[in-house]
PDB file of N, CA and C in Angstrom:
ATOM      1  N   UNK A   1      80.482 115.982 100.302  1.00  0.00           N
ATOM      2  CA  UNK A   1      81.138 114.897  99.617  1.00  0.00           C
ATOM      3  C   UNK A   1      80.319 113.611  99.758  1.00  0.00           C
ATOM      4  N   UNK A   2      79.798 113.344 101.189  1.00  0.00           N
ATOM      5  CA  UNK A   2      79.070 111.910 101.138  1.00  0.00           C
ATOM      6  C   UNK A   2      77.823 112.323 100.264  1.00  0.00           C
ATOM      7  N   UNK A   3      77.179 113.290 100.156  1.00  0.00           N
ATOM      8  CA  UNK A   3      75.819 113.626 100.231  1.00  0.00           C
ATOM      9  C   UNK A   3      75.395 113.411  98.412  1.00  0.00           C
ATOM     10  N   UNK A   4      76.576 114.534  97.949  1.00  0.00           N
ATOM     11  CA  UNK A   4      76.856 113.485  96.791  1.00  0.00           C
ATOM     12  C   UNK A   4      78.132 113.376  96.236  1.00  0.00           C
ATOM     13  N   UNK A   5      78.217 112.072  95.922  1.00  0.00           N
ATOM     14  CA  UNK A   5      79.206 111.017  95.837  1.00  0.00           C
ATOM     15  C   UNK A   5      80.053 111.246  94.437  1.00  0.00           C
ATOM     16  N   UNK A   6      79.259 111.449  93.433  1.00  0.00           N
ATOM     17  CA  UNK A   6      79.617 111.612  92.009  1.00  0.00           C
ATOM     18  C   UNK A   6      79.981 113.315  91.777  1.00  0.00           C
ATOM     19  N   UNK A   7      79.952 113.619  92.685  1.00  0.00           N
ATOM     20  CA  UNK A   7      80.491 115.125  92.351  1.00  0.00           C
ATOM     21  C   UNK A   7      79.622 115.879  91.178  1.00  0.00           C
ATOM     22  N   UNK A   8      80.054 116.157  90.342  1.00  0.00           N
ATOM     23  CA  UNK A   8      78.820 117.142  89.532  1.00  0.00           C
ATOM     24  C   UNK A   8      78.852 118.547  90.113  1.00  0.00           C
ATOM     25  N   UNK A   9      80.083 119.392  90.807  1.00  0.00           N
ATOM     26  CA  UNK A   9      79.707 120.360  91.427  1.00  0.00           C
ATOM     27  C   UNK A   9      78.455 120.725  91.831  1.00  0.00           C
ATOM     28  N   UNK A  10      77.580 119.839  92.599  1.00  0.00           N
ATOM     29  CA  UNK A  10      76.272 120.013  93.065  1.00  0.00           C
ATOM     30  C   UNK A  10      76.732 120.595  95.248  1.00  0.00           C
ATOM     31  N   UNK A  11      77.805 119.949  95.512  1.00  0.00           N
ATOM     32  CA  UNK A  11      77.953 120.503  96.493  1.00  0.00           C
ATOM     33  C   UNK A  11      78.125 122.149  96.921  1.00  0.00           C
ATOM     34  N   UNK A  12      77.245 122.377  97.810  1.00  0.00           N
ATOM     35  CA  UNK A  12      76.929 123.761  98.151  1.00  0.00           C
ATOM     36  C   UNK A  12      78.475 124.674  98.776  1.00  0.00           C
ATOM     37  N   UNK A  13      79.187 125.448  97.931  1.00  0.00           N
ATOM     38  CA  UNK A  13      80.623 125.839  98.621  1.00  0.00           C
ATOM     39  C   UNK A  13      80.325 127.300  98.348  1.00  0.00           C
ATOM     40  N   UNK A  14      80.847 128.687  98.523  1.00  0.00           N
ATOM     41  CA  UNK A  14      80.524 130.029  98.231  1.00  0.00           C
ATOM     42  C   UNK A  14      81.280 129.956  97.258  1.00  0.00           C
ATOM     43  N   UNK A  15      82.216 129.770  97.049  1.00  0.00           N
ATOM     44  CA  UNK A  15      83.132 129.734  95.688  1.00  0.00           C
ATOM     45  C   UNK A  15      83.341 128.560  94.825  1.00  0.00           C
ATOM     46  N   UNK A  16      83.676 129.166  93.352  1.00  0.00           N
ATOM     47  CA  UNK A  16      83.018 128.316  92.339  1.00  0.00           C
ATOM     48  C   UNK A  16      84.269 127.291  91.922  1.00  0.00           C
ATOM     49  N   UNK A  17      85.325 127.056  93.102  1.00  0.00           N
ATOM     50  CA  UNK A  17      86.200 125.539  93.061  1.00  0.00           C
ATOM     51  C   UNK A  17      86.739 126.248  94.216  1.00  0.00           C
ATOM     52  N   UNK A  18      87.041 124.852  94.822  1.00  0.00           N
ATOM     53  CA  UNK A  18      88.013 124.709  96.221  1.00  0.00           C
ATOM     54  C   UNK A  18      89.533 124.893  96.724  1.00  0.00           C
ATOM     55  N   UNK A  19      90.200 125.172  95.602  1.00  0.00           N
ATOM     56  CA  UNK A  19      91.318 125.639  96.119  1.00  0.00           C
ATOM     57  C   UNK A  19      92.173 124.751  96.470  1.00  0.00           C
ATOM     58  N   UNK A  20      92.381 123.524  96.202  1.00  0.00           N
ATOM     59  CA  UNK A  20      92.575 122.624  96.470  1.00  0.00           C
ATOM     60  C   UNK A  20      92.451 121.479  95.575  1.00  0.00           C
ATOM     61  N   UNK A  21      93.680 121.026  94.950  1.00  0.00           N
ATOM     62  CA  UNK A  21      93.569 119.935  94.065  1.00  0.00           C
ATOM     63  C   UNK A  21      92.822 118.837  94.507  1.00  0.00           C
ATOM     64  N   UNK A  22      93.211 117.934  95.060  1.00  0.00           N
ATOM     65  CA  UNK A  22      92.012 117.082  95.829  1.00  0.00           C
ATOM     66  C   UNK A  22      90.240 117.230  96.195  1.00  0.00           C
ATOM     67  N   UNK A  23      90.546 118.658  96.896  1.00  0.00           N
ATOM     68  CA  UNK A  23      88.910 118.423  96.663  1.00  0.00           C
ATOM     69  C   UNK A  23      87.930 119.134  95.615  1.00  0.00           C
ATOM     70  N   UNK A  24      88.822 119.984  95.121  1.00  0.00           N
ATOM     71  CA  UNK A  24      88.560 119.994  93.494  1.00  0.00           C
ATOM     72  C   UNK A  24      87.720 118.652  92.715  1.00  0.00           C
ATOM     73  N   UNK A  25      89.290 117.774  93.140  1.00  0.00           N
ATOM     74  CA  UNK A  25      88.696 116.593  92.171  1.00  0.00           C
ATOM     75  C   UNK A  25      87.249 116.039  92.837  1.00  0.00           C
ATOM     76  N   UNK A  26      87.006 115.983  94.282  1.00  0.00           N
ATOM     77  CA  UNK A  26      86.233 114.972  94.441  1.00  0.00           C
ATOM     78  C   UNK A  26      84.516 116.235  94.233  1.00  0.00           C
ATOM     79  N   UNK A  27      84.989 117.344  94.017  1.00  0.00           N
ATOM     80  CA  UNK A  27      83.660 118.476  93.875  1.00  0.00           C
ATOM     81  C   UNK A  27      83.590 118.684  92.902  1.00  0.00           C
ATOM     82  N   UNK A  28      84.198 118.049  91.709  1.00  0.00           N
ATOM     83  CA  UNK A  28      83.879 117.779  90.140  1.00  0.00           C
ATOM     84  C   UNK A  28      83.525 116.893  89.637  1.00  0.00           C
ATOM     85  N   UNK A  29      84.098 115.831  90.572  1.00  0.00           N
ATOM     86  CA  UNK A  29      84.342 114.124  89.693  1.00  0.00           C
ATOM     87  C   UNK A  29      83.606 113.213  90.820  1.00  0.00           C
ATOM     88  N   UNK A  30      83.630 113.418  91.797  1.00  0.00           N
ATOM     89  CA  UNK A  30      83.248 112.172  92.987  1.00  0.00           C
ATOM     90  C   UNK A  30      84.629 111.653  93.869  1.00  0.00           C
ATOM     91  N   UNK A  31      83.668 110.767  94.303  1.00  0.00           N
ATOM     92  CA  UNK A  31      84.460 110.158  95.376  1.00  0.00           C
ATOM     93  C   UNK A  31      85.458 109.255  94.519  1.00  0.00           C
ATOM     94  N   UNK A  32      85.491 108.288  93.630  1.00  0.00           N
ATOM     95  CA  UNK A  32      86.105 107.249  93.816  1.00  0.00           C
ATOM     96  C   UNK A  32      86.988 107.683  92.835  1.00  0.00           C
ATOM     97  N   UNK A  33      87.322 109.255  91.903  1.00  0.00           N
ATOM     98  CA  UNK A  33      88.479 109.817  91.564  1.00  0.00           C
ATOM     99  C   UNK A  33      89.307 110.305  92.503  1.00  0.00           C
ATOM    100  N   UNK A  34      88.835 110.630  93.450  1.00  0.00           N
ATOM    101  CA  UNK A  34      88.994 111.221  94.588  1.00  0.00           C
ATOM    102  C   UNK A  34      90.038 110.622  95.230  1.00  0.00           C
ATOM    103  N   UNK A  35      89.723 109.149  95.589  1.00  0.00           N
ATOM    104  CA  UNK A  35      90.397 108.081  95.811  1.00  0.00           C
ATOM    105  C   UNK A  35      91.704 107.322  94.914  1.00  0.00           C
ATOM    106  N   UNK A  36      91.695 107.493  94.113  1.00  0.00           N
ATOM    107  CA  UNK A  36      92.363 107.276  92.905  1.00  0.00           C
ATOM    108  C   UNK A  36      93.927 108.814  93.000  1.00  0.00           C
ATOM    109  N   UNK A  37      93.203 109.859  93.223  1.00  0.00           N
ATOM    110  CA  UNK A  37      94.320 110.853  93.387  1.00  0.00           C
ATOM    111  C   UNK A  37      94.458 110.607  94.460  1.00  0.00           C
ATOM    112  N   UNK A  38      94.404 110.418  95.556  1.00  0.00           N
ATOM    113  CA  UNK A  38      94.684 110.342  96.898  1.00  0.00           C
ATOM    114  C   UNK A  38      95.846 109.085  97.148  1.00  0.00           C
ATOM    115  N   UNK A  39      95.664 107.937  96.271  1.00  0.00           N
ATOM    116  CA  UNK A  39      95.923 106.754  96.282  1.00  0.00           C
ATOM    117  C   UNK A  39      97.799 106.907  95.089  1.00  0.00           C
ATOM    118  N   UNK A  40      97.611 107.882  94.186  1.00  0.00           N
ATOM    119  CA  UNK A  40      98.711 108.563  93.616  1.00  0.00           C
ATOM    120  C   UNK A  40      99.584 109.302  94.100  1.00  0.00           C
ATOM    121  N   UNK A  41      99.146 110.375  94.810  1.00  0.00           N
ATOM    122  CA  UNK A  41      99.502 111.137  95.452  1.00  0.00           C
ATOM    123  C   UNK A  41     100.922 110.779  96.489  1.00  0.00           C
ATOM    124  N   UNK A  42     100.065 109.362  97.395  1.00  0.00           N
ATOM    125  CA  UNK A  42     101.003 108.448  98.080  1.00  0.00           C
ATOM    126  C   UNK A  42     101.938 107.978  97.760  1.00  0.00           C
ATOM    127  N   UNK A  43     101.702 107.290  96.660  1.00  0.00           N
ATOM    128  CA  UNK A  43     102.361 106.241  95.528  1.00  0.00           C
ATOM    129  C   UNK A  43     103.618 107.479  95.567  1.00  0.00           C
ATOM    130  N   UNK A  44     103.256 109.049  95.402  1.00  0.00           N
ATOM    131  CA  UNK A  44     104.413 109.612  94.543  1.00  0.00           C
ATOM    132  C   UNK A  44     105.415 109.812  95.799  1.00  0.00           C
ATOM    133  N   UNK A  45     104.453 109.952  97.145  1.00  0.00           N
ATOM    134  CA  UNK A  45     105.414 110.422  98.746  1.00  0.00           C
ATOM    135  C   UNK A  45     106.460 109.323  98.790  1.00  0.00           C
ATOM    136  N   UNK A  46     106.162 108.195  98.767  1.00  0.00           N
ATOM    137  CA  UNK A  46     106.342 106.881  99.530  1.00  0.00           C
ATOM    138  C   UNK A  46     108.123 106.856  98.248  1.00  0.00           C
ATOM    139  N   UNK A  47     107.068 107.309  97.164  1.00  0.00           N
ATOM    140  CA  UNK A  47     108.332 106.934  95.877  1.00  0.00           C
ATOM    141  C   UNK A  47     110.000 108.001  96.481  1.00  0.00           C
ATOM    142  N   UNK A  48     109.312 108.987  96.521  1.00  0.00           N
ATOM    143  CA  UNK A  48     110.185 110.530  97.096  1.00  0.00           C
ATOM    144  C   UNK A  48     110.855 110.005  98.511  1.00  0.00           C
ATOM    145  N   UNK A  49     110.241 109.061  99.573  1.00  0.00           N
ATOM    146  CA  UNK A  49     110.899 109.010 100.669  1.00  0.00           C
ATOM    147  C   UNK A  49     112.059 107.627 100.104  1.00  0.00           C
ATOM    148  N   UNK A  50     111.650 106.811  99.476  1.00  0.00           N
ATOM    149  CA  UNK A  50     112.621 105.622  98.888  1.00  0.00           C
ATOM    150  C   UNK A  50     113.651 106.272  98.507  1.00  0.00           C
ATOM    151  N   UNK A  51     113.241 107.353  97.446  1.00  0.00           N
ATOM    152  CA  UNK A  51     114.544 108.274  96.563  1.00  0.00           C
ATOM    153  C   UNK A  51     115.451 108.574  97.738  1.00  0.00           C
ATOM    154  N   UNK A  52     114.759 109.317  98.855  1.00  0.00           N
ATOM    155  CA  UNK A  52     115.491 109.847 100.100  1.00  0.00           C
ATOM    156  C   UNK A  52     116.949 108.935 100.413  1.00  0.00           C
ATOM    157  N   UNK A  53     116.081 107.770 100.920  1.00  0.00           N
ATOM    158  CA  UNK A  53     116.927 106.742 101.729  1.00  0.00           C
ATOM    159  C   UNK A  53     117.980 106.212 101.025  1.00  0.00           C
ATOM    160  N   UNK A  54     117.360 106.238  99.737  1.00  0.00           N
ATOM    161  CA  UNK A  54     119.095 105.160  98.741  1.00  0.00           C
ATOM    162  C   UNK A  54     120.137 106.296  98.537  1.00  0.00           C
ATOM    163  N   UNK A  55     120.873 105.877  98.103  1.00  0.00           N
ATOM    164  CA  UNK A  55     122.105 106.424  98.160  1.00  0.00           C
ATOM    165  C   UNK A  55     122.623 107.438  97.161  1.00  0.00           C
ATOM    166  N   UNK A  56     122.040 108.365  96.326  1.00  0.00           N
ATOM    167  CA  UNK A  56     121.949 108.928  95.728  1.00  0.00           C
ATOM    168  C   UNK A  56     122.554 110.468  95.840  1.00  0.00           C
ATOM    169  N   UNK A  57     123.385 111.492  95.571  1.00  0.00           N
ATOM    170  CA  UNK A  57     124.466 112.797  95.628  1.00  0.00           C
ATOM    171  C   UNK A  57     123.195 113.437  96.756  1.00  0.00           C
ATOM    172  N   UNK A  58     123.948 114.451  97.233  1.00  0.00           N
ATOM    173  CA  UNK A  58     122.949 115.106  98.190  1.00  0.00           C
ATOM    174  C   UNK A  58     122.169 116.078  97.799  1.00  0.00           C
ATOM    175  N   UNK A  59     122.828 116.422  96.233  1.00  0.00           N
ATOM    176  CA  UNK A  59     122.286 117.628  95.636  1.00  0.00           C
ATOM    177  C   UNK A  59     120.893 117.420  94.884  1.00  0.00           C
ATOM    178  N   UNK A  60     120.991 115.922  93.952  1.00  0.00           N
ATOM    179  CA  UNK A  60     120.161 115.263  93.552  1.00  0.00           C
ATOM    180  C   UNK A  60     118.747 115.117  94.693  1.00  0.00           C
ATOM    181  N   UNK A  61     119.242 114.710  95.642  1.00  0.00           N
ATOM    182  CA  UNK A  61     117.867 114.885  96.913  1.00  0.00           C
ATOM    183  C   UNK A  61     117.473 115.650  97.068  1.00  0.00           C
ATOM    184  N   UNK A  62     118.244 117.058  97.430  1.00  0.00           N
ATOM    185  CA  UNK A  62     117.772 118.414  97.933  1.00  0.00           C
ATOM    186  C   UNK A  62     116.919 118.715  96.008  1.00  0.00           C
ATOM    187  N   UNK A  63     117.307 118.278  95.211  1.00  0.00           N
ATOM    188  CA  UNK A  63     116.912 119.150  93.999  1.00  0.00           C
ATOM    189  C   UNK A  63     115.346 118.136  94.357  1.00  0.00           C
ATOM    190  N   UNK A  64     115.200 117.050  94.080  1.00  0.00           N
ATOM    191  CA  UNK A  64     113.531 116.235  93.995  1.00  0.00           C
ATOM    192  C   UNK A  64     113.051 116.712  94.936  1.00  0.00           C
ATOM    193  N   UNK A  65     113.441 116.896  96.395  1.00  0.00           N
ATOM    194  CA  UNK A  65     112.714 117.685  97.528  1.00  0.00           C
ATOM    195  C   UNK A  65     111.730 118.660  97.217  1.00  0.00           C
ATOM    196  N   UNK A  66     112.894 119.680  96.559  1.00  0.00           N
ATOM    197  CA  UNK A  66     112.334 121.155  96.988  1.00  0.00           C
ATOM    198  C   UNK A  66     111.308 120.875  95.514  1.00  0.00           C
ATOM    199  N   UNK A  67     111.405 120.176  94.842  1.00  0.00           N
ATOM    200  CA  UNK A  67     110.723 119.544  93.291  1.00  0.00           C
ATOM    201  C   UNK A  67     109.259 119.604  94.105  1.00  0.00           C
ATOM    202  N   UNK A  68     109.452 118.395  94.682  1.00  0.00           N
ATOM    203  CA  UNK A  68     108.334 117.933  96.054  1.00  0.00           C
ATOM    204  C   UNK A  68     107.305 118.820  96.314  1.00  0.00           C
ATOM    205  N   UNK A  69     108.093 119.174  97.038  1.00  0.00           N
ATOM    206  CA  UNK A  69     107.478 120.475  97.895  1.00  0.00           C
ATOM    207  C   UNK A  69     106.883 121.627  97.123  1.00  0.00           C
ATOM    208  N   UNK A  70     107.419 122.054  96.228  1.00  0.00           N
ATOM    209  CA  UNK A  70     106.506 122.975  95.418  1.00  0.00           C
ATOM    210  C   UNK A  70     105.508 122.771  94.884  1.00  0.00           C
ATOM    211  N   UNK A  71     105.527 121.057  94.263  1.00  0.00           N
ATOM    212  CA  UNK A  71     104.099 120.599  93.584  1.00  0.00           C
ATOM    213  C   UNK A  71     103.496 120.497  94.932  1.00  0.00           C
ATOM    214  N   UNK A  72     103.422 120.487  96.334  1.00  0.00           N
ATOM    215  CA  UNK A  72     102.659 119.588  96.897  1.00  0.00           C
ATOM    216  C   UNK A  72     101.793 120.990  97.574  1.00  0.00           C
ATOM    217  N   UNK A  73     102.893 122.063  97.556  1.00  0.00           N
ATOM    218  CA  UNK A  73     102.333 123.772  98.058  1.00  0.00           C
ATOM    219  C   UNK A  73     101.509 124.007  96.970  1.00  0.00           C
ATOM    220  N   UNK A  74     101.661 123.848  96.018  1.00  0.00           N
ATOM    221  CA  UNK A  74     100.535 124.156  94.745  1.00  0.00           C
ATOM    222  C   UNK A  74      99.488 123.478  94.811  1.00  0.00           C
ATOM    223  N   UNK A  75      99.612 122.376  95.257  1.00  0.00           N
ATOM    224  CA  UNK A  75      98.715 121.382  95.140  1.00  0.00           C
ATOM    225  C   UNK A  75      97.690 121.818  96.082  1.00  0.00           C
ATOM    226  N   UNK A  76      98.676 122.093  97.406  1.00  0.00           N
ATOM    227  CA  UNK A  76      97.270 122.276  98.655  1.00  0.00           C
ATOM    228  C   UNK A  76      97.182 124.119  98.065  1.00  0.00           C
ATOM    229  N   UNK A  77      97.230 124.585  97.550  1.00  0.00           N
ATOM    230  CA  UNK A  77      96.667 126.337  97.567  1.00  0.00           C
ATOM    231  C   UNK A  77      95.771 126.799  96.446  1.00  0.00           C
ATOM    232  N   UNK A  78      96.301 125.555  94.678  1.00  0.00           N
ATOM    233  CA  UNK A  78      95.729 126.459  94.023  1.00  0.00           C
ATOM    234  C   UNK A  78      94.661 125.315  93.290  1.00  0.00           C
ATOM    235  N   UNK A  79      93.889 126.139  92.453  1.00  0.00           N
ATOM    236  CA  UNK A  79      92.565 125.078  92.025  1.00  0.00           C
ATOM    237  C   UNK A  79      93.486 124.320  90.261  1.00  0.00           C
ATOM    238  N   UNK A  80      94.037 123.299  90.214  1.00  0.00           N
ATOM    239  CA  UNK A  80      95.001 123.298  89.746  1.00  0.00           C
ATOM    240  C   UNK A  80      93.865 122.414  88.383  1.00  0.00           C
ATOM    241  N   UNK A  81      93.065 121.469  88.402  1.00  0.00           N
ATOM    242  CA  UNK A  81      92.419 120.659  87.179  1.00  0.00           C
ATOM    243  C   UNK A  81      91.122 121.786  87.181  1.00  0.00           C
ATOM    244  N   UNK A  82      90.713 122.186  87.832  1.00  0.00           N
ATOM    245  CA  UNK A  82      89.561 123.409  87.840  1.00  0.00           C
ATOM    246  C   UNK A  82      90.050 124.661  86.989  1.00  0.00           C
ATOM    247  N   UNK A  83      91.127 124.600  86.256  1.00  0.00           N
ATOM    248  CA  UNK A  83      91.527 126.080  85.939  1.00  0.00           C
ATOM    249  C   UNK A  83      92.103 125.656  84.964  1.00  0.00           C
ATOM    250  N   UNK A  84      93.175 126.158  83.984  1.00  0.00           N
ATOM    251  CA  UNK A  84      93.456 126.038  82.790  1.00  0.00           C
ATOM    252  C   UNK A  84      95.533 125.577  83.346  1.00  0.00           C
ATOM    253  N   UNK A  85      95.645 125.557  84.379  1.00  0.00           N
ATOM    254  CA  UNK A  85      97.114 124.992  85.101  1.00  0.00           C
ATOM    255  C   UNK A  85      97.079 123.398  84.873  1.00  0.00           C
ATOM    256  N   UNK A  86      96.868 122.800  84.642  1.00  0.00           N
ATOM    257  CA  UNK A  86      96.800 121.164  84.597  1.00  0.00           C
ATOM    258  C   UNK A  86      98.027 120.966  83.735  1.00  0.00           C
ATOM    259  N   UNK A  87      98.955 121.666  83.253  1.00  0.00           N
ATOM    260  CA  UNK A  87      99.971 121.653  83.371  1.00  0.00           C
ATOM    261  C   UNK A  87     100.949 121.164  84.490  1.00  0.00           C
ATOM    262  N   UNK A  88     100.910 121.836  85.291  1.00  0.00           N
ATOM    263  CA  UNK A  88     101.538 121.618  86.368  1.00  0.00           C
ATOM    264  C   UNK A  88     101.035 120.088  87.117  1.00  0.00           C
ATOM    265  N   UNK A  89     100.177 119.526  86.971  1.00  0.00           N
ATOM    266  CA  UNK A  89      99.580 118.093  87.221  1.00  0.00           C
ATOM    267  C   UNK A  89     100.553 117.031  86.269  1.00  0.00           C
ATOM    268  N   UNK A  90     100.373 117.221  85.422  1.00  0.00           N
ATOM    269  CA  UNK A  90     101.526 116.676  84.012  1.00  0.00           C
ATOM    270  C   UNK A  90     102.284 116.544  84.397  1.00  0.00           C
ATOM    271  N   UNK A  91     103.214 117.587  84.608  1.00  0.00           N
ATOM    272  CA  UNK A  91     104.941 117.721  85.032  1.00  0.00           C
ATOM    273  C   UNK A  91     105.043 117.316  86.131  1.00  0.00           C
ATOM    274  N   UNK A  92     103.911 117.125  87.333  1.00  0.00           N
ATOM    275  CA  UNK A  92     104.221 116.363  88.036  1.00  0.00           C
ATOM    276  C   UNK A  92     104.147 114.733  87.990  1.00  0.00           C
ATOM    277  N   UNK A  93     103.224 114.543  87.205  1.00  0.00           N
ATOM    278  CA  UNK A  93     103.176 112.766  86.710  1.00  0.00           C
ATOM    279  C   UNK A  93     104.638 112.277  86.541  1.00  0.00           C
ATOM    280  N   UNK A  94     105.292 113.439  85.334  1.00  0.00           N
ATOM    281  CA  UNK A  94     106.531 112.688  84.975  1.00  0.00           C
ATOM    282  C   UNK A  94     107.699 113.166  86.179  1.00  0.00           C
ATOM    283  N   UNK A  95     107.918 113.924  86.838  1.00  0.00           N
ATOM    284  CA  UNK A  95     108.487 113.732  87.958  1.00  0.00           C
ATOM    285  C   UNK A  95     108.751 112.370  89.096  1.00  0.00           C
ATOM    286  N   UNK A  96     107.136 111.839  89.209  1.00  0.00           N
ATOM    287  CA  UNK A  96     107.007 111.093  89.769  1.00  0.00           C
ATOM    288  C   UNK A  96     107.387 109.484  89.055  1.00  0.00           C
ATOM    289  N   UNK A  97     107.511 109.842  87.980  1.00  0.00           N
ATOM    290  CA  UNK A  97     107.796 108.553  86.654  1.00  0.00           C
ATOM    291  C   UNK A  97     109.346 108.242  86.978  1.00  0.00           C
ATOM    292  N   UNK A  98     109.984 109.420  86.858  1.00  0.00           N
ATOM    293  CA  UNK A  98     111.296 109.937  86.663  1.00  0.00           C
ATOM    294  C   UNK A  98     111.646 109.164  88.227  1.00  0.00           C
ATOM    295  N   UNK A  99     111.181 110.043  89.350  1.00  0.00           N
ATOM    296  CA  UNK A  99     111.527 109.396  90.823  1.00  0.00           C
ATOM    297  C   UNK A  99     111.497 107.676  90.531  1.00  0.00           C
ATOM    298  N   UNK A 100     110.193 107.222  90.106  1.00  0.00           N
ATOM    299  CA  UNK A 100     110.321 105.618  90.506  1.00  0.00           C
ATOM    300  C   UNK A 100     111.592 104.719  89.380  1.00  0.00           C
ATOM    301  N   UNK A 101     111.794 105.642  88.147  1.00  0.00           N
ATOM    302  CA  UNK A 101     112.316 104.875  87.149  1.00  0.00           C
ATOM    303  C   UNK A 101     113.904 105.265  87.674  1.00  0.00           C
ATOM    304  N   UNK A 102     114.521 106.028  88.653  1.00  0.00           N
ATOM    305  CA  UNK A 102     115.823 106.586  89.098  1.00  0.00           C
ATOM    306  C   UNK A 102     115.610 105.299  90.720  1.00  0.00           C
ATOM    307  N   UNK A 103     114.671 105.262  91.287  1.00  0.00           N
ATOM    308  CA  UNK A 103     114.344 104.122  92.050  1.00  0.00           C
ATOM    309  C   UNK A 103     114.733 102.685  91.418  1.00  0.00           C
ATOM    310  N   UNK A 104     114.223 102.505  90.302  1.00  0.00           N
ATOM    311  CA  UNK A 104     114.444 100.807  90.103  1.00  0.00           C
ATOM    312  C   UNK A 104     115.297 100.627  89.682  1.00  0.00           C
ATOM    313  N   UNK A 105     115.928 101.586  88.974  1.00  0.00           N
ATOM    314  CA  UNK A 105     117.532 101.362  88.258  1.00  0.00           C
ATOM    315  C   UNK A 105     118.696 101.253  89.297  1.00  0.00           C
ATOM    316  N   UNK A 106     118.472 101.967  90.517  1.00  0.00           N
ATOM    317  CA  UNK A 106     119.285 101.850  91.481  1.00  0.00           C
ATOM    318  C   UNK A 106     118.985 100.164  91.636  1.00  0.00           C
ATOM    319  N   UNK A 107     117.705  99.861  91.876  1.00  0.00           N
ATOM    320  CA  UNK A 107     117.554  98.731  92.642  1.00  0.00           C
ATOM    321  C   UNK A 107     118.112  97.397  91.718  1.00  0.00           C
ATOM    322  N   UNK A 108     118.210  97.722  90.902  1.00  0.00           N
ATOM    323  CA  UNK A 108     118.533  97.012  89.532  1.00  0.00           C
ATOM    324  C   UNK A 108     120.044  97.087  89.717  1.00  0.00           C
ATOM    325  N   UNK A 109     120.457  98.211  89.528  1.00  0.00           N
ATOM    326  CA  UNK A 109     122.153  98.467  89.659  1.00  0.00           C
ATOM    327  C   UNK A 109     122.730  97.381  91.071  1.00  0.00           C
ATOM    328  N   UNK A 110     121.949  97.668  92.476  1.00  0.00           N
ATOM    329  CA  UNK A 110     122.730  97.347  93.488  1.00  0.00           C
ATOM    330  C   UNK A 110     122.518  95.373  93.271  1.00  0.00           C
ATOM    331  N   UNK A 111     121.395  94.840  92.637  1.00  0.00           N
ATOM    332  CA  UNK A 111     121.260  93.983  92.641  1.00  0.00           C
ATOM    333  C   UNK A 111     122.122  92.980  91.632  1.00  0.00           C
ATOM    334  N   UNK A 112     122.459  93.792  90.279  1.00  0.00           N
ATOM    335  CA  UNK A 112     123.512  93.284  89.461  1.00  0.00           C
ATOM    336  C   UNK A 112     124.504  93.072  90.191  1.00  0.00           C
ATOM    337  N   UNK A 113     124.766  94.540  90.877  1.00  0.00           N
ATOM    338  CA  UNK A 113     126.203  94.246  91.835  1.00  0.00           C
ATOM    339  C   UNK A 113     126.671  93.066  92.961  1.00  0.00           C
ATOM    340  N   UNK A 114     125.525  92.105  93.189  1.00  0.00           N
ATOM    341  CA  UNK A 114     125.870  91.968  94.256  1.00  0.00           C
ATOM    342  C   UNK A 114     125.907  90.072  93.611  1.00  0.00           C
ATOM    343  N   UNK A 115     125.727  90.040  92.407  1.00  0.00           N
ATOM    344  CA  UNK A 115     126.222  88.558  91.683  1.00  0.00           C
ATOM    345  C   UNK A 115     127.547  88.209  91.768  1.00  0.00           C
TER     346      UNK A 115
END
């Protein structure tokens, strides 16, 4: 990865993608996409632990969880933009759209409420 930076699949691996969304990206694309998914990725945890904490049915939580968790098991096992699945990258964007836009409306809701 340091050795080279811009990716170009020039890094020496036995197999022909990593297995691994992340370093997929940075053994195709470089470092500073690399950074960019890494930097999303967070954005989507941080969004998922907010969802957690507000006040929202329990079923609704357990359902984005296990949502969670499946993109994030896919994420670490299969070669997901390396392969013809980038589907599943998609549906997770709007998941994560969905989490922050069910986030601000709460925050929006409790804040109307409290005029």
């Amino acid at each position: 990865m340091f050795n080279y930076p811009l990716g170009g699949r020039k890094i020496d691996i036995s197999i022909s993608y990593a297995h691994n969304l992340w370093l997929d990206v940075v053994y195709d694309a470089g470092v500073l996409p690399f950074i960019l998914l890494i930097a999303f990725t967070l954005i989507a945890a941080f969004s998922l632990v907010r969802f957690i904490r507000l006040d929202f049915p329990v079923f609704l939580k357990a359902l984005l969880i296990s949502i969670y968790v499946a993109f994030f098991t896919i994420f670490m096992t299969e070669p997901i933009l390396a392969t013809k699945e980038r589907f599943y990258f998609t549906v997770f964007c709007l998941i994560v759209g969905v989490t922050q836009g069910l986030n601000m409306n709460f925050q929006k809701r409790k804040f109307n409420l409290k005029k």
